[in-house]
C-alpha atoms as a PDB file:
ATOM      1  CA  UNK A   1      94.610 -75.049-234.385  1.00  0.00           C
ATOM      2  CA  UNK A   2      97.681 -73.228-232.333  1.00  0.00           C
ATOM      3  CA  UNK A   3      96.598 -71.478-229.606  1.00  0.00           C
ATOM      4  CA  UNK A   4      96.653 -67.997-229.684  1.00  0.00           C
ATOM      5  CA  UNK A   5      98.507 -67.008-226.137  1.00  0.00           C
ATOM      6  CA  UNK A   6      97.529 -63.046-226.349  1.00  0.00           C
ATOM      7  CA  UNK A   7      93.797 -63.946-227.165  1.00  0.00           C
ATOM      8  CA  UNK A   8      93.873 -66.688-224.545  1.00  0.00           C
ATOM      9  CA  UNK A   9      95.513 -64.234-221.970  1.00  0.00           C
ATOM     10  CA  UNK A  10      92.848 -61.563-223.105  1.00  0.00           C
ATOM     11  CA  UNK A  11      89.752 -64.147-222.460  1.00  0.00           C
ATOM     12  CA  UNK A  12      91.357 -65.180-219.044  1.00  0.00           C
ATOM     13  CA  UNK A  13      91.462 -61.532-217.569  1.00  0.00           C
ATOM     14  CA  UNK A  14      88.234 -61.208-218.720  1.00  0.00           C
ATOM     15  CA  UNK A  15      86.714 -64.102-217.632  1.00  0.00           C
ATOM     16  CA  UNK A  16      88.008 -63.168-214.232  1.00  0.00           C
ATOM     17  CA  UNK A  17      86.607 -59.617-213.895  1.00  0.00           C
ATOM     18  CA  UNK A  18      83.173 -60.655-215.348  1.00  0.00           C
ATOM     19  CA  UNK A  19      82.890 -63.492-212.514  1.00  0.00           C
ATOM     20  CA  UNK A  20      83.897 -61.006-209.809  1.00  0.00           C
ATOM     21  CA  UNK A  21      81.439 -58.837-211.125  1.00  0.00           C
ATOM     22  CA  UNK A  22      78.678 -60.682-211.486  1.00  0.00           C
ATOM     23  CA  UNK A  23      79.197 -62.792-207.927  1.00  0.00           C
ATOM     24  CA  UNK A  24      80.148 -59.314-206.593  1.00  0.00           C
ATOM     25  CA  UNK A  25      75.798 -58.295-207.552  1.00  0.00           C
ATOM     26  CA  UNK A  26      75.023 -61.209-206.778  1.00  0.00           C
ATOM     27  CA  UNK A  27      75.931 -62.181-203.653  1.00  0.00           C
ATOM     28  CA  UNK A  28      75.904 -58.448-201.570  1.00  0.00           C
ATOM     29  CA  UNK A  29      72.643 -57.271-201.318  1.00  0.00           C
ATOM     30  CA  UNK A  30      69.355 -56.725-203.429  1.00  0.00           C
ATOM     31  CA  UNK A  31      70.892 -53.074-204.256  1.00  0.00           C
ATOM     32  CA  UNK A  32      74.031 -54.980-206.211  1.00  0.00           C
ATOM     33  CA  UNK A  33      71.747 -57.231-207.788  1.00  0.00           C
ATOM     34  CA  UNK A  34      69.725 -54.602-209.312  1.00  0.00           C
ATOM     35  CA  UNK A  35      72.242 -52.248-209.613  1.00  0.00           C
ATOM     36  CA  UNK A  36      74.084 -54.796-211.230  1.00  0.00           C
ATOM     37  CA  UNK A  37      70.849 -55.815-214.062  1.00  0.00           C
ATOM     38  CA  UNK A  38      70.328 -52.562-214.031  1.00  0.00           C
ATOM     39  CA  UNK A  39      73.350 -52.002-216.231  1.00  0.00           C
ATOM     40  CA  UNK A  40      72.722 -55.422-218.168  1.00  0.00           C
ATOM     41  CA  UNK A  41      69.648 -54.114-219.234  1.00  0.00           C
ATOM     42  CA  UNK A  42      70.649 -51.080-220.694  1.00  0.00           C
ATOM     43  CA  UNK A  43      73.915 -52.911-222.388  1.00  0.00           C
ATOM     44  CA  UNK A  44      71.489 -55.796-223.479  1.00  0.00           C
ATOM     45  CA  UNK A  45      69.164 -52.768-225.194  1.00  0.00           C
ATOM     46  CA  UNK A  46      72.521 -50.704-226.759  1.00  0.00           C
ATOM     47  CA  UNK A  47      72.954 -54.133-228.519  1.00  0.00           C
ATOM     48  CA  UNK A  48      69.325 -55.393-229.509  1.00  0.00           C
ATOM     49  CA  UNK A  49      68.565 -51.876-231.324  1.00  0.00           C
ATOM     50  CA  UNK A  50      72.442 -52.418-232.967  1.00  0.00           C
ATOM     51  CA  UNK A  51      70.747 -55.981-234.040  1.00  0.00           C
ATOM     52  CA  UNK A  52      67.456 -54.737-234.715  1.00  0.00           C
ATOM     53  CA  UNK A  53      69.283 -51.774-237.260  1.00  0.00           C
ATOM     54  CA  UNK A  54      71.296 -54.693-239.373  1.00  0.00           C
ATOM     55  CA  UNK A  55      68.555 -56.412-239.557  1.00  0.00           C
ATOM     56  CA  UNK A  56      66.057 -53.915-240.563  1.00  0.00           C
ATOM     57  CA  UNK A  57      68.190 -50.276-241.724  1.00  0.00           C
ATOM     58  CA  UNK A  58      65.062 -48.491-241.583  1.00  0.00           C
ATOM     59  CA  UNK A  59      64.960 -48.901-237.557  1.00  0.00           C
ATOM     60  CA  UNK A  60      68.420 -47.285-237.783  1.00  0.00           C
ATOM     61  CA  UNK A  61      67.050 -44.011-239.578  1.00  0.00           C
ATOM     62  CA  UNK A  62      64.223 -44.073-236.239  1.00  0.00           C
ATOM     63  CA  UNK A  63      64.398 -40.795-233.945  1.00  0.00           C
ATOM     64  CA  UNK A  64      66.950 -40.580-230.930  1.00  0.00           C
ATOM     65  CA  UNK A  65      63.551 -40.263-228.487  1.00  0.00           C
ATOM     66  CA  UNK A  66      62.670 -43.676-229.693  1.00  0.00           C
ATOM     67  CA  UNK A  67      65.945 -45.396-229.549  1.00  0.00           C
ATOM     68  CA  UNK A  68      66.070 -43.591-225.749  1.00  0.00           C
ATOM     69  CA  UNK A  69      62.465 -44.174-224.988  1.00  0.00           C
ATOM     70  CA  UNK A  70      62.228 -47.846-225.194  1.00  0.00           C
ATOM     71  CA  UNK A  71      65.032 -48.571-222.885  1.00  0.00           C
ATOM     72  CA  UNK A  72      63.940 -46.377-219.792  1.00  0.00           C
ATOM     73  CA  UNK A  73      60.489 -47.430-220.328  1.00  0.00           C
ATOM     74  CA  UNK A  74      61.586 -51.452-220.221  1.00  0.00           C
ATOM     75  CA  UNK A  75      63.281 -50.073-217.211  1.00  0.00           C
ATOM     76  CA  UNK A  76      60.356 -49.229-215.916  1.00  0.00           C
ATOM     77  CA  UNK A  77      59.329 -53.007-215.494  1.00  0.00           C
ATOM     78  CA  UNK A  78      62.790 -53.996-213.453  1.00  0.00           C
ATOM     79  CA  UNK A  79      61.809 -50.679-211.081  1.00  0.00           C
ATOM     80  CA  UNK A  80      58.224 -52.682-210.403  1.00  0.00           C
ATOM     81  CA  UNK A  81      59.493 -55.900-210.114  1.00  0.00           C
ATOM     82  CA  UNK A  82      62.016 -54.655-207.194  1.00  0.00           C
ATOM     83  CA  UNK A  83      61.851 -55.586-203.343  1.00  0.00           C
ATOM     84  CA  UNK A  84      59.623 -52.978-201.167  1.00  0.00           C
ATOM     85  CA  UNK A  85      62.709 -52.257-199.323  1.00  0.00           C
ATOM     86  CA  UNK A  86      64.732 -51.096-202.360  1.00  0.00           C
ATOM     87  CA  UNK A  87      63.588 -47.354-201.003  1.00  0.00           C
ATOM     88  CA  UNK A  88      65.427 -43.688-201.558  1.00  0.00           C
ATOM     89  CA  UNK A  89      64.202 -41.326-198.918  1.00  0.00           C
ATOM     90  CA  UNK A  90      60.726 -42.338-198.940  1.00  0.00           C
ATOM     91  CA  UNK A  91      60.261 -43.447-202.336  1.00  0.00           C
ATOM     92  CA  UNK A  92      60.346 -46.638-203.230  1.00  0.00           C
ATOM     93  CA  UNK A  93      61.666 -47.956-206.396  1.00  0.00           C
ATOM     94  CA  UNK A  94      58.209 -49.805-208.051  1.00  0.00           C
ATOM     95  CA  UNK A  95      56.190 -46.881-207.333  1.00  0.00           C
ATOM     96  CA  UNK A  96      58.758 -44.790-209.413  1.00  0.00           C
ATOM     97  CA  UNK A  97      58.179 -47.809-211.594  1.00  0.00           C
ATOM     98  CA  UNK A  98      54.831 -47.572-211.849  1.00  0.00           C
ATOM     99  CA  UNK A  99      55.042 -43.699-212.671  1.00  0.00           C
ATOM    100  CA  UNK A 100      57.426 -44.417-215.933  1.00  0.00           C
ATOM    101  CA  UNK A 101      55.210 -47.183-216.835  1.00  0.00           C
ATOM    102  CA  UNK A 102      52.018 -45.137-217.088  1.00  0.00           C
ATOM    103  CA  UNK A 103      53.797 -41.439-218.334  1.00  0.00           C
ATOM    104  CA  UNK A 104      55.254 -43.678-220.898  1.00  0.00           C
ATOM    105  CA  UNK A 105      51.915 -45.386-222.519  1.00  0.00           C
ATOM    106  CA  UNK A 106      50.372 -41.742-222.226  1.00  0.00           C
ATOM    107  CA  UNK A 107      53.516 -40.488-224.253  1.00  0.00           C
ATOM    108  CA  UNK A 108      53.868 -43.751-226.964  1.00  0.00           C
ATOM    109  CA  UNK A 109      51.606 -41.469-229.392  1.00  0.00           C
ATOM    110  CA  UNK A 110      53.759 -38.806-229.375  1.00  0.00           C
ATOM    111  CA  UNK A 111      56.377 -40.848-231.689  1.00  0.00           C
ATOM    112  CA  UNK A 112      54.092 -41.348-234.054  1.00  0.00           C
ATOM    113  CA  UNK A 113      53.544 -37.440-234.497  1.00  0.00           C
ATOM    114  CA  UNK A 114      57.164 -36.192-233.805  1.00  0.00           C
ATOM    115  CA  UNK A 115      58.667 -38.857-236.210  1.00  0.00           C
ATOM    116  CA  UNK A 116      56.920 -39.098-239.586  1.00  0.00           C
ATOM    117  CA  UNK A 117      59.003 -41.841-240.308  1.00  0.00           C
ATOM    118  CA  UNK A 118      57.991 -43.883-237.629  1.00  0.00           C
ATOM    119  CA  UNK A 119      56.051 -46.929-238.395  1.00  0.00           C
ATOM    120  CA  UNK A 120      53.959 -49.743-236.684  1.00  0.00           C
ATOM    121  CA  UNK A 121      57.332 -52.184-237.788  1.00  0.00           C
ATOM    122  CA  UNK A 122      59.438 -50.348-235.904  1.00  0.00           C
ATOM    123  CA  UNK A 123      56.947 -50.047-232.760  1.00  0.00           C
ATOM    124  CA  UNK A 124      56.797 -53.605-233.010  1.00  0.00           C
ATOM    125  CA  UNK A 125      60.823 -54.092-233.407  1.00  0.00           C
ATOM    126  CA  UNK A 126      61.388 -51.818-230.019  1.00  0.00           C
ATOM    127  CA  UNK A 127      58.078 -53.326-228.400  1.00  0.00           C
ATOM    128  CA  UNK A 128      59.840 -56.966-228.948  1.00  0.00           C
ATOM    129  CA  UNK A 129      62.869 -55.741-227.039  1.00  0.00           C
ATOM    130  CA  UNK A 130      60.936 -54.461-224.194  1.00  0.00           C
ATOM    131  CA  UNK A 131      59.847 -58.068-223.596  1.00  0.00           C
ATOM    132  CA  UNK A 132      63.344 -60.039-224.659  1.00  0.00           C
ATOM    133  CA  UNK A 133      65.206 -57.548-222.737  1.00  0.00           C
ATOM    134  CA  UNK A 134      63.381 -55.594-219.659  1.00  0.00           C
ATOM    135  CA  UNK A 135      60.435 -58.055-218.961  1.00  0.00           C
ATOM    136  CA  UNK A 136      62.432 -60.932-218.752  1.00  0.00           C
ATOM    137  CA  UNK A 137      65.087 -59.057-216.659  1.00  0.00           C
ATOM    138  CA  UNK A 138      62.371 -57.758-214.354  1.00  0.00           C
ATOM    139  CA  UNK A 139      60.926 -61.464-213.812  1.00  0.00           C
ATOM    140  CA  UNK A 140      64.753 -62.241-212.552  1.00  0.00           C
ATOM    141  CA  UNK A 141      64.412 -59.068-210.349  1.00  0.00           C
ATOM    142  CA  UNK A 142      61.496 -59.858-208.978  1.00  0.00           C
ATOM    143  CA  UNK A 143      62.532 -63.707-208.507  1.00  0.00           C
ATOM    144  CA  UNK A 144      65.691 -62.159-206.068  1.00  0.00           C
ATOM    145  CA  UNK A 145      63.180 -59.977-204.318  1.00  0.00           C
ATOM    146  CA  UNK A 146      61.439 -62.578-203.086  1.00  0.00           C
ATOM    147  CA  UNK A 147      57.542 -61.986-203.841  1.00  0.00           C
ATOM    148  CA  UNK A 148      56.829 -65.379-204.429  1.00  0.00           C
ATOM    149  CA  UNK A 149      57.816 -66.863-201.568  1.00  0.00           C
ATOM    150  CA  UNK A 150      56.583 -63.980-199.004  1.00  0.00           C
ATOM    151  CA  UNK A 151      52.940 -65.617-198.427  1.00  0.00           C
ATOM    152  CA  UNK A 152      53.850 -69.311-198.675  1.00  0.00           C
ATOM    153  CA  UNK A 153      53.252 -71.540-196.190  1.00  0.00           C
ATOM    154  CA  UNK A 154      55.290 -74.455-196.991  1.00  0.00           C
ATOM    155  CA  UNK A 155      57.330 -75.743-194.406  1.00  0.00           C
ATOM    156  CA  UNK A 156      60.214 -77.443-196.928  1.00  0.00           C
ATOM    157  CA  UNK A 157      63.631 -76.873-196.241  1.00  0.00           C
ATOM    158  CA  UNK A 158      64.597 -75.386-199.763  1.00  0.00           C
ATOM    159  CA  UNK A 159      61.384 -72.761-199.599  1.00  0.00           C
ATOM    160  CA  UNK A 160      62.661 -71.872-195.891  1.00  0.00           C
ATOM    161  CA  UNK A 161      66.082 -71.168-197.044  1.00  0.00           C
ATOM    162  CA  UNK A 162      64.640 -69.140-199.947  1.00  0.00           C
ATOM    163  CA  UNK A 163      62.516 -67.139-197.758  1.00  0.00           C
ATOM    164  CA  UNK A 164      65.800 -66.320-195.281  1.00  0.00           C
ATOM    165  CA  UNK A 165      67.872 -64.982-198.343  1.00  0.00           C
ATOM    166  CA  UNK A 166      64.922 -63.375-199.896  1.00  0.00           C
ATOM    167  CA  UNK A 167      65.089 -64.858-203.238  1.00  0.00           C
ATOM    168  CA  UNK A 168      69.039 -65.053-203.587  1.00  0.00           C
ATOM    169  CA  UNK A 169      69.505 -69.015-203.208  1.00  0.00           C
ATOM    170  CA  UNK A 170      67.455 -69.142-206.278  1.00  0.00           C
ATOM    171  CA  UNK A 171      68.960 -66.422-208.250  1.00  0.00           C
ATOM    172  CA  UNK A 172      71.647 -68.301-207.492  1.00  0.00           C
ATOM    173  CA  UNK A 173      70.623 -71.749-208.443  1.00  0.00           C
ATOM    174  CA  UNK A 174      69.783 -70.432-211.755  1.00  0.00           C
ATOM    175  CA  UNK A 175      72.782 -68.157-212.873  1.00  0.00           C
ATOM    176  CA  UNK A 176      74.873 -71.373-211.645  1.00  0.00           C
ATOM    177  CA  UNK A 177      72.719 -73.751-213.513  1.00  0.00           C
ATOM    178  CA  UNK A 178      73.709 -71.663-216.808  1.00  0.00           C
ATOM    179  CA  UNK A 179      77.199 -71.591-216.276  1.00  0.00           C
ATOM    180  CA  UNK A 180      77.168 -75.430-215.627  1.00  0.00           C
ATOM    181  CA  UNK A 181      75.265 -76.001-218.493  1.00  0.00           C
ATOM    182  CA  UNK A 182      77.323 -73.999-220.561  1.00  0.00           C
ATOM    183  CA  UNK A 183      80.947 -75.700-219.502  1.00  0.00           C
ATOM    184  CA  UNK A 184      79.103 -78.911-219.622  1.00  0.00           C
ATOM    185  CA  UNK A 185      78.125 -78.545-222.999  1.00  0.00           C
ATOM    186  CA  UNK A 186      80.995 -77.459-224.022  1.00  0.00           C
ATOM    187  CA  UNK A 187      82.820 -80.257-223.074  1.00  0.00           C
ATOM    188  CA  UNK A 188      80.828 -83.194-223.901  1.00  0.00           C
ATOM    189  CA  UNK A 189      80.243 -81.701-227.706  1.00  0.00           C
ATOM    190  CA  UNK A 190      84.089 -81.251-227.667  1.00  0.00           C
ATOM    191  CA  UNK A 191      84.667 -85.280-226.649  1.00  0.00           C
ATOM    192  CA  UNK A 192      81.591 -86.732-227.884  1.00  0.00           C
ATOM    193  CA  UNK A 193      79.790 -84.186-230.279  1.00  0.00           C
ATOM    194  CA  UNK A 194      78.801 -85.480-233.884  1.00  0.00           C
ATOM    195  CA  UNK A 195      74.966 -84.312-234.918  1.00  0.00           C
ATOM    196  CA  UNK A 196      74.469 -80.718-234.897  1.00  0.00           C
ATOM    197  CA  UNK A 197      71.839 -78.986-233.149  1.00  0.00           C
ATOM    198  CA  UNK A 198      70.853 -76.169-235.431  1.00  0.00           C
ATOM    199  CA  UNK A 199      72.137 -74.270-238.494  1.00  0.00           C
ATOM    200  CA  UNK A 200      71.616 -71.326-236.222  1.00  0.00           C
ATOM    201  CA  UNK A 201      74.565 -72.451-234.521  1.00  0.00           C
ATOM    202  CA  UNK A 202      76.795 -74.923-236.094  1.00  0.00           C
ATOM    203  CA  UNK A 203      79.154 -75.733-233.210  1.00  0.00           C
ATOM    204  CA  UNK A 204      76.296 -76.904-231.129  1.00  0.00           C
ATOM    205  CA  UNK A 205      75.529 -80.414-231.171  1.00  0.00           C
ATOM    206  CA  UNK A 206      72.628 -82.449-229.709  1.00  0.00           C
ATOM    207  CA  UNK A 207      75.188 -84.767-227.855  1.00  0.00           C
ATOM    208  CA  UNK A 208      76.342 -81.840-226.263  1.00  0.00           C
ATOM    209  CA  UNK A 209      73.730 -79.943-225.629  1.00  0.00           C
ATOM    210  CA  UNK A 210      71.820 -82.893-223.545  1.00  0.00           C
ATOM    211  CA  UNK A 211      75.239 -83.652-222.087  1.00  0.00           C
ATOM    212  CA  UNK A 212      75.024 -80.252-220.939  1.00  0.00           C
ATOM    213  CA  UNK A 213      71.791 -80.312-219.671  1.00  0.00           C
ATOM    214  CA  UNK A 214      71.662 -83.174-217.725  1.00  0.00           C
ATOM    215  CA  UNK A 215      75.129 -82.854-216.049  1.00  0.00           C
ATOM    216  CA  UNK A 216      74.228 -78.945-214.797  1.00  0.00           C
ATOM    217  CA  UNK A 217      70.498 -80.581-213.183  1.00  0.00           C
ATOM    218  CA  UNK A 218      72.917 -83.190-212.074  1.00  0.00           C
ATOM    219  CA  UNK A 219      75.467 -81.432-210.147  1.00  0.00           C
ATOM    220  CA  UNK A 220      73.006 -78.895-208.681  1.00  0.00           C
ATOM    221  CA  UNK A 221      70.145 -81.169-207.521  1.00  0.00           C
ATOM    222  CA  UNK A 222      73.116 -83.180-205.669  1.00  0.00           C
ATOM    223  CA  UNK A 223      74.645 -79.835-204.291  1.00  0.00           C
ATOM    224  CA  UNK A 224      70.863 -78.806-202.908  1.00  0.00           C
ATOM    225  CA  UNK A 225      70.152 -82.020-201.558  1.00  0.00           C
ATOM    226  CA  UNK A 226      73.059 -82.590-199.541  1.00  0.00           C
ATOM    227  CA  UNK A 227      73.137 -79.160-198.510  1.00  0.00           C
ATOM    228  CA  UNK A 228      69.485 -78.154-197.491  1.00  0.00           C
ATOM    229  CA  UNK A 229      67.929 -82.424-197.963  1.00  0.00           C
ATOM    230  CA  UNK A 230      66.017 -80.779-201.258  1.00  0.00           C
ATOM    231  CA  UNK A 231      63.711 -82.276-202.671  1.00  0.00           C
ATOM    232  CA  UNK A 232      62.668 -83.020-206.672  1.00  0.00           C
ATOM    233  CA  UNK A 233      61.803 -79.420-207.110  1.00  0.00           C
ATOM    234  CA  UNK A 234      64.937 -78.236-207.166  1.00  0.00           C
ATOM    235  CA  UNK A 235      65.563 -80.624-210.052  1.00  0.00           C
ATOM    236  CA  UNK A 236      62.775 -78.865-211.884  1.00  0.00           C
ATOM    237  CA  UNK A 237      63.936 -75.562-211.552  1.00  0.00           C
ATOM    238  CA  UNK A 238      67.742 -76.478-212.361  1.00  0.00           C
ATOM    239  CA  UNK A 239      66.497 -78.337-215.337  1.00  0.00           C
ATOM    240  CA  UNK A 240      63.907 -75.673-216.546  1.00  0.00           C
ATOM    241  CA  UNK A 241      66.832 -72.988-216.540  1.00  0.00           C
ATOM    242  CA  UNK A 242      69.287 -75.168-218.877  1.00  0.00           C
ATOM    243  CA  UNK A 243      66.850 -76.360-221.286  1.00  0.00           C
ATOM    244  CA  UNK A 244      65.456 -72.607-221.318  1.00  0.00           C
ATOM    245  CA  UNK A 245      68.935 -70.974-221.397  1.00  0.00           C
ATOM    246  CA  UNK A 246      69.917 -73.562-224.539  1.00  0.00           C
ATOM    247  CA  UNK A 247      66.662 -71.471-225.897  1.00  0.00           C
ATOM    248  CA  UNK A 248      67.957 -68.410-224.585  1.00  0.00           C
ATOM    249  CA  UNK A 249      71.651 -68.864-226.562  1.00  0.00           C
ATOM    250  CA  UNK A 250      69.907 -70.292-229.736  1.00  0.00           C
ATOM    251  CA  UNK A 251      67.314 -67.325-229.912  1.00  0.00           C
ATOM    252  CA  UNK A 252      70.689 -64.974-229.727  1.00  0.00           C
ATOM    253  CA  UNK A 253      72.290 -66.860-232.680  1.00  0.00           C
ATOM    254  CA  UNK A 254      69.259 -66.332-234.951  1.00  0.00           C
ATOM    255  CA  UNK A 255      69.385 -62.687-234.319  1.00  0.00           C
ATOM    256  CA  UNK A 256      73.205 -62.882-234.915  1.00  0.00           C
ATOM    257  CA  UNK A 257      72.688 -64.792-238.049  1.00  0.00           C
ATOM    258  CA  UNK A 258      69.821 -62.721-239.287  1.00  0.00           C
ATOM    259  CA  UNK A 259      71.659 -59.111-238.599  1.00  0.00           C
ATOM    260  CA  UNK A 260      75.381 -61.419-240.156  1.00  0.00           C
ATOM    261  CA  UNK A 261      77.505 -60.593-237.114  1.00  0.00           C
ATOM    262  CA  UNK A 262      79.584 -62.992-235.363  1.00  0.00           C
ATOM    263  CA  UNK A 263      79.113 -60.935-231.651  1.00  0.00           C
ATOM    264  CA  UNK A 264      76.062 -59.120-230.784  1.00  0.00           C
ATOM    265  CA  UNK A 265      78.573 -56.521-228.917  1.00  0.00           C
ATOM    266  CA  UNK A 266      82.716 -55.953-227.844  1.00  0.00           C
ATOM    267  CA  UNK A 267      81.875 -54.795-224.355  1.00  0.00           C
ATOM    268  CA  UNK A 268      83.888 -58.240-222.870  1.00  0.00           C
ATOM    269  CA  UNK A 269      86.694 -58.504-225.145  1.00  0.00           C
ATOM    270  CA  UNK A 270      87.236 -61.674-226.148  1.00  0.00           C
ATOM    271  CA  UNK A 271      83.583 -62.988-225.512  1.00  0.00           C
ATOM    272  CA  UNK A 272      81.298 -60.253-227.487  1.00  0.00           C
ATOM    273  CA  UNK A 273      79.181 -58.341-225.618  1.00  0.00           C
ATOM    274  CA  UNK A 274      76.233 -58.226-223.105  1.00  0.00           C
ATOM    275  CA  UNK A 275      73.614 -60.387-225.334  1.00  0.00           C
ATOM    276  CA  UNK A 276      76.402 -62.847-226.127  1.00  0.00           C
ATOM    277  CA  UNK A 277      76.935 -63.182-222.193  1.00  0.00           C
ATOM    278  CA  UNK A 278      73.397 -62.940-220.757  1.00  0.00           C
ATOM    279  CA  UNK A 279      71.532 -64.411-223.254  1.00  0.00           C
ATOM    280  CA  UNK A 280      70.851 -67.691-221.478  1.00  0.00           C
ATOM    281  CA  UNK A 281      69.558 -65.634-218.774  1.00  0.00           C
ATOM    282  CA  UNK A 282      66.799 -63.509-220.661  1.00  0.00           C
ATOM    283  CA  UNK A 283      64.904 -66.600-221.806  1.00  0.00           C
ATOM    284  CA  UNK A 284      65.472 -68.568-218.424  1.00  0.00           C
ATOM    285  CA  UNK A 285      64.456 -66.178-216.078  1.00  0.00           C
ATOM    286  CA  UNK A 286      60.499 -66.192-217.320  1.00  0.00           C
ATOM    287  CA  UNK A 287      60.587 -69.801-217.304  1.00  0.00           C
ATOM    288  CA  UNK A 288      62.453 -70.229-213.820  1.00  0.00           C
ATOM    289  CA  UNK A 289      59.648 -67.360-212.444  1.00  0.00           C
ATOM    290  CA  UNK A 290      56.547 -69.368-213.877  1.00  0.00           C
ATOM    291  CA  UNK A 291      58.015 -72.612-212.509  1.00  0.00           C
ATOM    292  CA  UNK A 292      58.694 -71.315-209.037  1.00  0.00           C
ATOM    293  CA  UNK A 293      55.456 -69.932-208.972  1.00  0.00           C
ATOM    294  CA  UNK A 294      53.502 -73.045-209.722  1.00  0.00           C
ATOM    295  CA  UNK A 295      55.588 -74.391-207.147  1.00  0.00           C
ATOM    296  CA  UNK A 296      55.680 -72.045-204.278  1.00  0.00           C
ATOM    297  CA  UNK A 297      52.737 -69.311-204.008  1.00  0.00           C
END
């Protein structure tokens, strides 16, 4: 197939603003970072209820307080999961947290009353995004914070260095890890890629999703031990975010498939929208959190 120049040209430029972006939150300081999954949250929500509508038109026919609701109470959870010294004035941002979380489980009747139409499918559909979406984002929140590593005692180079950046080396580790993962398996399924994976996604294949896989643990296990002497656990982690982010990416296709669009969104022309991009991320941030807590608290 002839490559398309203009397409190409449009992907490049924005390739290059999303990676200055995201690096950009990142790398500053935990207000970027949650600044930053802030607005990934609400784009990721815009584009699950989109989903959730295809899939099921009823949901689409749901009140405006509902389709509003869900998302600022999900955002309740990444305002929680946020560092003590993430503070306006003399508030800090998980007590205001705390305060959406409980006003909004004393107000979840009130749909039912305001919107006759309103039924338990539809709590369920909205109830299933405040997991995918916000409790998944809050879990990579609260990884950056730093929580977990605040009352170890371990004396290990990699937890030391985690400690001093308050959760960013490992934010880092796994946002990296995903990328790698996702090059990688790009690349070996392109050169070596015969058996596909799933008719969920058809490009996949198994070749090149292990490919994938192992070369991302690979390269960052080899970058953390010659930087910081790491040990196997950083092997764990790198592997536990590409096998869940392969999860993460397949997950996305289903609901693709299921609601028969080809992009969940057209936020990032050229590569869909904020589910298409951070989709890897939902599913491997839980997993990275549970693993870094067996490890480190």
């Amino acid at each position: 197939m002839a490559l398309d120049k203009q397409v190409f040209q449009v992907r490049v430029r924005t390739a290059v603003i999303y990676a200055a972006v995201m690096l950009t939150g990142l790398l500053w300081n935990e207000w970027s970072f949650f600044a930053l999954f802030s607005i990934v949250h609400f784009g990721c929500w815009y584009e699950y209820q989109r989903l959730a509508s295809l899939i099921d038109p009823s949901y689409s026919l749901s009140s405006l307080l509902n389709r509003i609701f869900f998302p600022l109470l999900g955002w309740g959870f990444l305002l929680i999961a946020a560092s003590d010294r993430l503070v306006i004035g003399t508030i800090a941002l998980h007590e205001v947290g705390y305060h959406i979380i409980r006003w909004g489980g004393y107000f979840l009747p009130v749909l039912f009353v305001l919107d006759r139409t309103y039924t338990v499918r539809h709590l369920a559909r909205s109830m299933g995004g405040v997991v995918y979406v916000s409790v998944f984002l809050a879990l990579l929140v609260n990884l950056r914070s730093g929580w977990i590593w605040m009352q170890g005692n371990s004396s290990d180079a990699f937890t030391s260095a985690i400690s001093v950046f308050s959760g960013k080396i490992i934010a880092l580790l796994m946002v990296v890890s995903i990328w790698i993962n996702d090059t990688m398996a790009y690349l070996v399924g392109s050169w070596i890629g015969k058996t596909p994976l799933t008719k969920w996604s058809p490009k996949k294949t198994w070749e090149g999703t292990i490919g994938g896989i192992l070369l991302s643990a690979g390269l960052i296990w080899g970058f953390a031990y010659f930087r910081w002497e790491a040990n196997y656990e950083v092997l764990v982690i790198a592997l536990t975010a590409a096998v869940a982010g392969t999860f993460g990416d397949l997950l996305e296709s289903r609901l693709k498939r299921l609601a028969q669009v080809k992009d969940s969104g057209t936020f990032l022309p050229g590569h869909g929208g904020f589910l298409d991009r951070f989709d890897s991320i939902l599913l491997a941030s839980p997993a990275v959190w549970l693993v870094a807590y067996l490890l480190y608290r």
